[in-house]
PDB file of N, CA and C in Angstrom:
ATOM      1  N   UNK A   1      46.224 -29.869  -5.251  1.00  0.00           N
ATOM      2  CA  UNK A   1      47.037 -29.243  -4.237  1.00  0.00           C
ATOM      3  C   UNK A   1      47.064 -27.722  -4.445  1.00  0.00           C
ATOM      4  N   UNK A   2      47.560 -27.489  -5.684  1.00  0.00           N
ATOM      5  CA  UNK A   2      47.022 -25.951  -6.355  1.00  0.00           C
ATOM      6  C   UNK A   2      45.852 -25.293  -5.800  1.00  0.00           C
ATOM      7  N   UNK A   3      44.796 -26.032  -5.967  1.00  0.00           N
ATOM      8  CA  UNK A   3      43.404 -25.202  -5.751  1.00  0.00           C
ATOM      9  C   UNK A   3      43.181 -25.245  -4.076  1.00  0.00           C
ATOM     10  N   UNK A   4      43.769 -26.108  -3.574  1.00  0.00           N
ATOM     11  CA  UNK A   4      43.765 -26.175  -1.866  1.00  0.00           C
ATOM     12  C   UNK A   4      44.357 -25.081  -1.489  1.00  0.00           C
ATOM     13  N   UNK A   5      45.934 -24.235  -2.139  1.00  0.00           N
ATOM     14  CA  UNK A   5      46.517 -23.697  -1.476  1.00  0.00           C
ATOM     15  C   UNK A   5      45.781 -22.052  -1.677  1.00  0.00           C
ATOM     16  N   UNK A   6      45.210 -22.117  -2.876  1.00  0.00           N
ATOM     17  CA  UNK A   6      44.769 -20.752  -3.540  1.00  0.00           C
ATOM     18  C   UNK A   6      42.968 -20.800  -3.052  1.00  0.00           C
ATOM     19  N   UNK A   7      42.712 -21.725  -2.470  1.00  0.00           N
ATOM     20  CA  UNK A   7      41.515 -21.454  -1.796  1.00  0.00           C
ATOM     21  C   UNK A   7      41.495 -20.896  -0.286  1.00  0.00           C
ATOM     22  N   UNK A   8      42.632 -21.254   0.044  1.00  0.00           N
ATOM     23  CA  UNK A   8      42.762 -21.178   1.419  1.00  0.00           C
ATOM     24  C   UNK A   8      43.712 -19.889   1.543  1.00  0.00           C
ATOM     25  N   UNK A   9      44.188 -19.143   0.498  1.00  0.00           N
ATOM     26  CA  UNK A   9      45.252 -18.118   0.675  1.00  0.00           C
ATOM     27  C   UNK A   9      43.367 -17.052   0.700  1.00  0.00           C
ATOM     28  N   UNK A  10      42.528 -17.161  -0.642  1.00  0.00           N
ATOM     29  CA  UNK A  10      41.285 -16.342  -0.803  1.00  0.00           C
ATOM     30  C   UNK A  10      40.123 -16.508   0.631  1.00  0.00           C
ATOM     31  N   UNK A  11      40.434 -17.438   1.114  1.00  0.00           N
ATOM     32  CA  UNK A  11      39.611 -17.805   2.627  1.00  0.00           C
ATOM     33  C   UNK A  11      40.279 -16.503   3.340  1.00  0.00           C
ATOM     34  N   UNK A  12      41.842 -16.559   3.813  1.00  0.00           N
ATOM     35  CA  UNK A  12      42.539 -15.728   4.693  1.00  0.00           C
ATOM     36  C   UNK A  12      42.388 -14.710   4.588  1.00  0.00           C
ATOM     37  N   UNK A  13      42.022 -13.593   3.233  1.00  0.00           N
ATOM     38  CA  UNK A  13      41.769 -12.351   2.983  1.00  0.00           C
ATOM     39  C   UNK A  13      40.696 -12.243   3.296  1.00  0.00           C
ATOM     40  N   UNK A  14      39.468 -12.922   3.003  1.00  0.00           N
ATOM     41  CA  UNK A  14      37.844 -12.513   3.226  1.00  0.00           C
ATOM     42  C   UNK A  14      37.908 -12.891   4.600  1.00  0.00           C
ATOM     43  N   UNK A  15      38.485 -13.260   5.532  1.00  0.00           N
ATOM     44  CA  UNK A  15      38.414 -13.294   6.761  1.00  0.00           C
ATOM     45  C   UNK A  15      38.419 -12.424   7.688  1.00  0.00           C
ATOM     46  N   UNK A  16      39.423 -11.151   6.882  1.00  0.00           N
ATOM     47  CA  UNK A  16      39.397 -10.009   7.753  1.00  0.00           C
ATOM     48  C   UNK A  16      38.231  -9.245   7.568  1.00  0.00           C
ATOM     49  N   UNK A  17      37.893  -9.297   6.253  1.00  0.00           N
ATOM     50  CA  UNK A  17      36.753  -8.436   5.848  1.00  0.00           C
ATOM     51  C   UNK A  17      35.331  -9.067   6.153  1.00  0.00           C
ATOM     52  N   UNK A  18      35.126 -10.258   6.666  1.00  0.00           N
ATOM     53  CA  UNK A  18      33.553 -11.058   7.121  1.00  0.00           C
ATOM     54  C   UNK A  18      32.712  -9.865   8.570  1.00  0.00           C
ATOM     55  N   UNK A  19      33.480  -9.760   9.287  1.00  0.00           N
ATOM     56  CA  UNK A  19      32.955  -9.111  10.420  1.00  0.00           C
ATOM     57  C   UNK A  19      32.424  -7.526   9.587  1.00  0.00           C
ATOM     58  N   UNK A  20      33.005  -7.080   8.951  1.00  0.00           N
ATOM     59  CA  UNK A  20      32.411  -5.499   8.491  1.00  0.00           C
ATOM     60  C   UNK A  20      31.377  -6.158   7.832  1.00  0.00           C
ATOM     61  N   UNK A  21      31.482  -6.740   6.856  1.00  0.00           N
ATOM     62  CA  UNK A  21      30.802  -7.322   5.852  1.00  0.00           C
ATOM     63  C   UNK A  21      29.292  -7.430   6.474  1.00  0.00           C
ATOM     64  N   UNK A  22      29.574  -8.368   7.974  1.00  0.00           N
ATOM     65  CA  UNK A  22      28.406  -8.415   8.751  1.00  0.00           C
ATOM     66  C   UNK A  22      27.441  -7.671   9.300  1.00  0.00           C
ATOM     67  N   UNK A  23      28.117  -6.648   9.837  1.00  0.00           N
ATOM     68  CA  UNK A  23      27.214  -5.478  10.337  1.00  0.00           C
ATOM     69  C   UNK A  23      26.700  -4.460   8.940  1.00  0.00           C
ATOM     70  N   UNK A  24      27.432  -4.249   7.858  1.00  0.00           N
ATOM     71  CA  UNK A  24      26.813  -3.939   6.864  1.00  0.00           C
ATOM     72  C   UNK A  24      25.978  -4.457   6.468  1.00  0.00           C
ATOM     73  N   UNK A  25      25.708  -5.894   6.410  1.00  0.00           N
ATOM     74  CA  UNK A  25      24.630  -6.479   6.055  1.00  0.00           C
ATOM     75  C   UNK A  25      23.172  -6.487   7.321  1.00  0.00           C
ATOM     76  N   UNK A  26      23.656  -6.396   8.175  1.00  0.00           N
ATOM     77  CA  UNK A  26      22.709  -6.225   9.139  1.00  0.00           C
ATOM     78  C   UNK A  26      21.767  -5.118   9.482  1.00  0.00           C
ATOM     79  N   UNK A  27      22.739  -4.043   8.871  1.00  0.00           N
ATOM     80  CA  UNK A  27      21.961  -3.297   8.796  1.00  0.00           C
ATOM     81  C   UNK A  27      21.329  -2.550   7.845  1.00  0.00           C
ATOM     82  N   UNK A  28      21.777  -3.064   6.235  1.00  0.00           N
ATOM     83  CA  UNK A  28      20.685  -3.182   5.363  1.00  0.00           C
ATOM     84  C   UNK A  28      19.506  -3.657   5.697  1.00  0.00           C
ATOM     85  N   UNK A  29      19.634  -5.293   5.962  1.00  0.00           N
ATOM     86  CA  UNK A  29      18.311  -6.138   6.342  1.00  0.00           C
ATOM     87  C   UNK A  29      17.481  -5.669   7.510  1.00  0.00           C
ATOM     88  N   UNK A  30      18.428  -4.859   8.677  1.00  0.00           N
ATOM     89  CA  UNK A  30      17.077  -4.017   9.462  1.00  0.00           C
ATOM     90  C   UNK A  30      15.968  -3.208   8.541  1.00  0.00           C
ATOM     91  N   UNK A  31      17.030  -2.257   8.055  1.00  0.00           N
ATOM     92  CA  UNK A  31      16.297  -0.944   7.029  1.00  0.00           C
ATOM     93  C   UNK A  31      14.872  -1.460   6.154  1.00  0.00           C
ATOM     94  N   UNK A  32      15.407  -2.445   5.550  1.00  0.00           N
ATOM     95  CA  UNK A  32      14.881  -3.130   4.867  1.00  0.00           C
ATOM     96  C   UNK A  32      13.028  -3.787   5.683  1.00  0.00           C
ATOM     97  N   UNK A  33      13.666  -4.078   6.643  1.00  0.00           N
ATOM     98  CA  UNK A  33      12.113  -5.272   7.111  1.00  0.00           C
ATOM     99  C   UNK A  33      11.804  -3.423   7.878  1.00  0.00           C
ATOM    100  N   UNK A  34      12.589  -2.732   8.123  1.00  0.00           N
ATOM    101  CA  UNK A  34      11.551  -1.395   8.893  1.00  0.00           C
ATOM    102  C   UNK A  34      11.046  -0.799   7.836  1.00  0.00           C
ATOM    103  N   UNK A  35      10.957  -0.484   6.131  1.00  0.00           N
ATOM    104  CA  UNK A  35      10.499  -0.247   5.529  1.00  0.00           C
ATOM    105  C   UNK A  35       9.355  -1.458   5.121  1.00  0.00           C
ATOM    106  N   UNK A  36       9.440  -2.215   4.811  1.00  0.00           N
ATOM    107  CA  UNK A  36       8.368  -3.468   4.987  1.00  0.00           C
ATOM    108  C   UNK A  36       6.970  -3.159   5.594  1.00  0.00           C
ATOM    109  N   UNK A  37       7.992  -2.932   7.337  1.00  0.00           N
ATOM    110  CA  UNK A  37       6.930  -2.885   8.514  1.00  0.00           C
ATOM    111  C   UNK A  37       5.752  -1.770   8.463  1.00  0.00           C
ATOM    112  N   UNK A  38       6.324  -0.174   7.920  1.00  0.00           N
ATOM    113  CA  UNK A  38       6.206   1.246   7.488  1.00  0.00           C
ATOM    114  C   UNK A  38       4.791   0.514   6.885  1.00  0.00           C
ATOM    115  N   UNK A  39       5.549   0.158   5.179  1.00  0.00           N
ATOM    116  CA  UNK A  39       4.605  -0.174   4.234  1.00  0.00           C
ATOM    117  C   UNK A  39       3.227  -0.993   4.477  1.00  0.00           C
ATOM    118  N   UNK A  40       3.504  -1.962   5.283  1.00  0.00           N
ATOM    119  CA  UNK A  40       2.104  -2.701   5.973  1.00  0.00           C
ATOM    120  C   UNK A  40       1.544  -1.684   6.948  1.00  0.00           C
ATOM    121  N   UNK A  41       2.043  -1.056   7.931  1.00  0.00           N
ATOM    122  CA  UNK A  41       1.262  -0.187   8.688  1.00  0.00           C
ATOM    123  C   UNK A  41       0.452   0.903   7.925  1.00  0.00           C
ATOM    124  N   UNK A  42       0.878   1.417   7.098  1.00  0.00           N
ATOM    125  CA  UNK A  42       0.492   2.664   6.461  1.00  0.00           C
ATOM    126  C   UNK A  42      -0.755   2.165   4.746  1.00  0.00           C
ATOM    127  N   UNK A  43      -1.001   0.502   4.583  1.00  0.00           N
ATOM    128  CA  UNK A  43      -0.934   0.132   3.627  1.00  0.00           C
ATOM    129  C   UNK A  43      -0.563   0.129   2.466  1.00  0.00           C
ATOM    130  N   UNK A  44       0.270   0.652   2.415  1.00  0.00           N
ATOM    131  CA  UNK A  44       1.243   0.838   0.684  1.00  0.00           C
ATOM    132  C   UNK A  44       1.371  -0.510   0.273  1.00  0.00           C
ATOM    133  N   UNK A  45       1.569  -1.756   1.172  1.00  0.00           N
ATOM    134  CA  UNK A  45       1.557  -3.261   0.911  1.00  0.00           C
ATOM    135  C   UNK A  45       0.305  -3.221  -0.248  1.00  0.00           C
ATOM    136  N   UNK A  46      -1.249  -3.191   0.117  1.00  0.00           N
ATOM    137  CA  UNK A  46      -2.040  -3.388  -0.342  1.00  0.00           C
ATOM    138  C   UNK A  46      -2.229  -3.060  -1.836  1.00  0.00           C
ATOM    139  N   UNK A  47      -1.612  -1.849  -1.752  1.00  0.00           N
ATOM    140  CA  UNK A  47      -1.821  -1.266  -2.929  1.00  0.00           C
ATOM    141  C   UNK A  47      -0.825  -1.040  -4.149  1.00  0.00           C
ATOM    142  N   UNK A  48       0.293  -1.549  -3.259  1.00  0.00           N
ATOM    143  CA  UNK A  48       1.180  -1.940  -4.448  1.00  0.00           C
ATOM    144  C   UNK A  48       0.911  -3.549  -5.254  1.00  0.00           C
ATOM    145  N   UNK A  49       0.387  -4.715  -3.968  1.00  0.00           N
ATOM    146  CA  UNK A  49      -0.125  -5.471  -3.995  1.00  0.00           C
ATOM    147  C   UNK A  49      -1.166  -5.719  -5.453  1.00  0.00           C
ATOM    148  N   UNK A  50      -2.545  -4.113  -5.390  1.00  0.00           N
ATOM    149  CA  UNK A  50      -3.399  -4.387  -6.419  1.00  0.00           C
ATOM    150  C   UNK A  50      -2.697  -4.043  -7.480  1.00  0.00           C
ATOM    151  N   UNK A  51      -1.676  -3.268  -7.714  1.00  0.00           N
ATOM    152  CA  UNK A  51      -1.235  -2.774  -9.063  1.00  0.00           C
ATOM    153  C   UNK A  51      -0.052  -4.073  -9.551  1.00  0.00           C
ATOM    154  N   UNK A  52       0.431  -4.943  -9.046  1.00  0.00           N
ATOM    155  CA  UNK A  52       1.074  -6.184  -9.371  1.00  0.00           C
ATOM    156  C   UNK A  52       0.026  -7.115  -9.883  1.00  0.00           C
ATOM    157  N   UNK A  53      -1.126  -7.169  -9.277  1.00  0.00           N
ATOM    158  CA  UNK A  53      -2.135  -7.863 -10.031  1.00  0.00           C
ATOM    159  C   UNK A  53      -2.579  -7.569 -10.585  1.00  0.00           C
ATOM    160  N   UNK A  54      -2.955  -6.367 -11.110  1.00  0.00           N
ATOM    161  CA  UNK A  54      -3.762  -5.338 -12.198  1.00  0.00           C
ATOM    162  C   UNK A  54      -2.897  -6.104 -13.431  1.00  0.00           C
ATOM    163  N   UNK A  55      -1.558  -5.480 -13.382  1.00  0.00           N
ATOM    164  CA  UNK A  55      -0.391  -5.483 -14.303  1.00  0.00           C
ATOM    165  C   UNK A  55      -0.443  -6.768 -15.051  1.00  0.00           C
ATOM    166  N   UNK A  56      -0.075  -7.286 -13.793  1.00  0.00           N
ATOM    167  CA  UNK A  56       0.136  -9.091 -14.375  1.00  0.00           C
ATOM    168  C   UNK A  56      -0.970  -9.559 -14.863  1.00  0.00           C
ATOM    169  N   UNK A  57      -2.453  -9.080 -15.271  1.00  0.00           N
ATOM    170  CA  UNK A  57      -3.515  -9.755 -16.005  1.00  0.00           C
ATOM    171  C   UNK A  57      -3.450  -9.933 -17.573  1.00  0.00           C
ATOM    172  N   UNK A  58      -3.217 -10.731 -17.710  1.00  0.00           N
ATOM    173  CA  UNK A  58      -3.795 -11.094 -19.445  1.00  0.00           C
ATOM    174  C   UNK A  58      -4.296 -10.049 -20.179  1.00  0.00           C
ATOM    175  N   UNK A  59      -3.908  -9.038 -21.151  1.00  0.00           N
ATOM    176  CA  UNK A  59      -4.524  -8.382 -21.817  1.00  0.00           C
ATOM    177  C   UNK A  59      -4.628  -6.677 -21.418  1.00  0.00           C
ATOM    178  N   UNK A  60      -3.768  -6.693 -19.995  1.00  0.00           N
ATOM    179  CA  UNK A  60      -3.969  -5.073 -19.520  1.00  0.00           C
ATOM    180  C   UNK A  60      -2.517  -4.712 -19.761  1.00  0.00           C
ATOM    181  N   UNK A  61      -2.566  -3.357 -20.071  1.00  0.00           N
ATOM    182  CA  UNK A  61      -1.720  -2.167 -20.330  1.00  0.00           C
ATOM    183  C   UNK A  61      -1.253  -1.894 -19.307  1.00  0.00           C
ATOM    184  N   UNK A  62       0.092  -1.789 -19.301  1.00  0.00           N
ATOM    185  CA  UNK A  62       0.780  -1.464 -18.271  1.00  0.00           C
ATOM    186  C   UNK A  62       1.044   0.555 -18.773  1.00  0.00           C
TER     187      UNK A  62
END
């Protein structure tokens, strides 16, 4: 009964704060996939791409 009432008092507070919460997050995750998009257009993908596999080989120096 305890943990019902103290879950539901911590529900009522994050309730006001979900909607900001949202658009903050939304618009990280834009920023985010438009830097992505940048990086594939311009190929920086590729080539960050070869240096993750360079790295990660058996026996090479980072």
């Amino acid at each position: 009964m305890l943990l019902g009432e103290l879950s539901r008092e911590v529900l009522n507070r994050w309730q006001d704060r979900m909607p900001g919460f949202g658009n903050v997050a939304k618009a990280v995750f834009g920023a985010v996939l438009l830097v992505i998009g940048i990086a594939i257009v311009t190929g920086v993908d590729k080539q960050l791409e070869a240096a993750v596999v360079e790295a990660s080989r058996p026996g090479s120096r980072a």
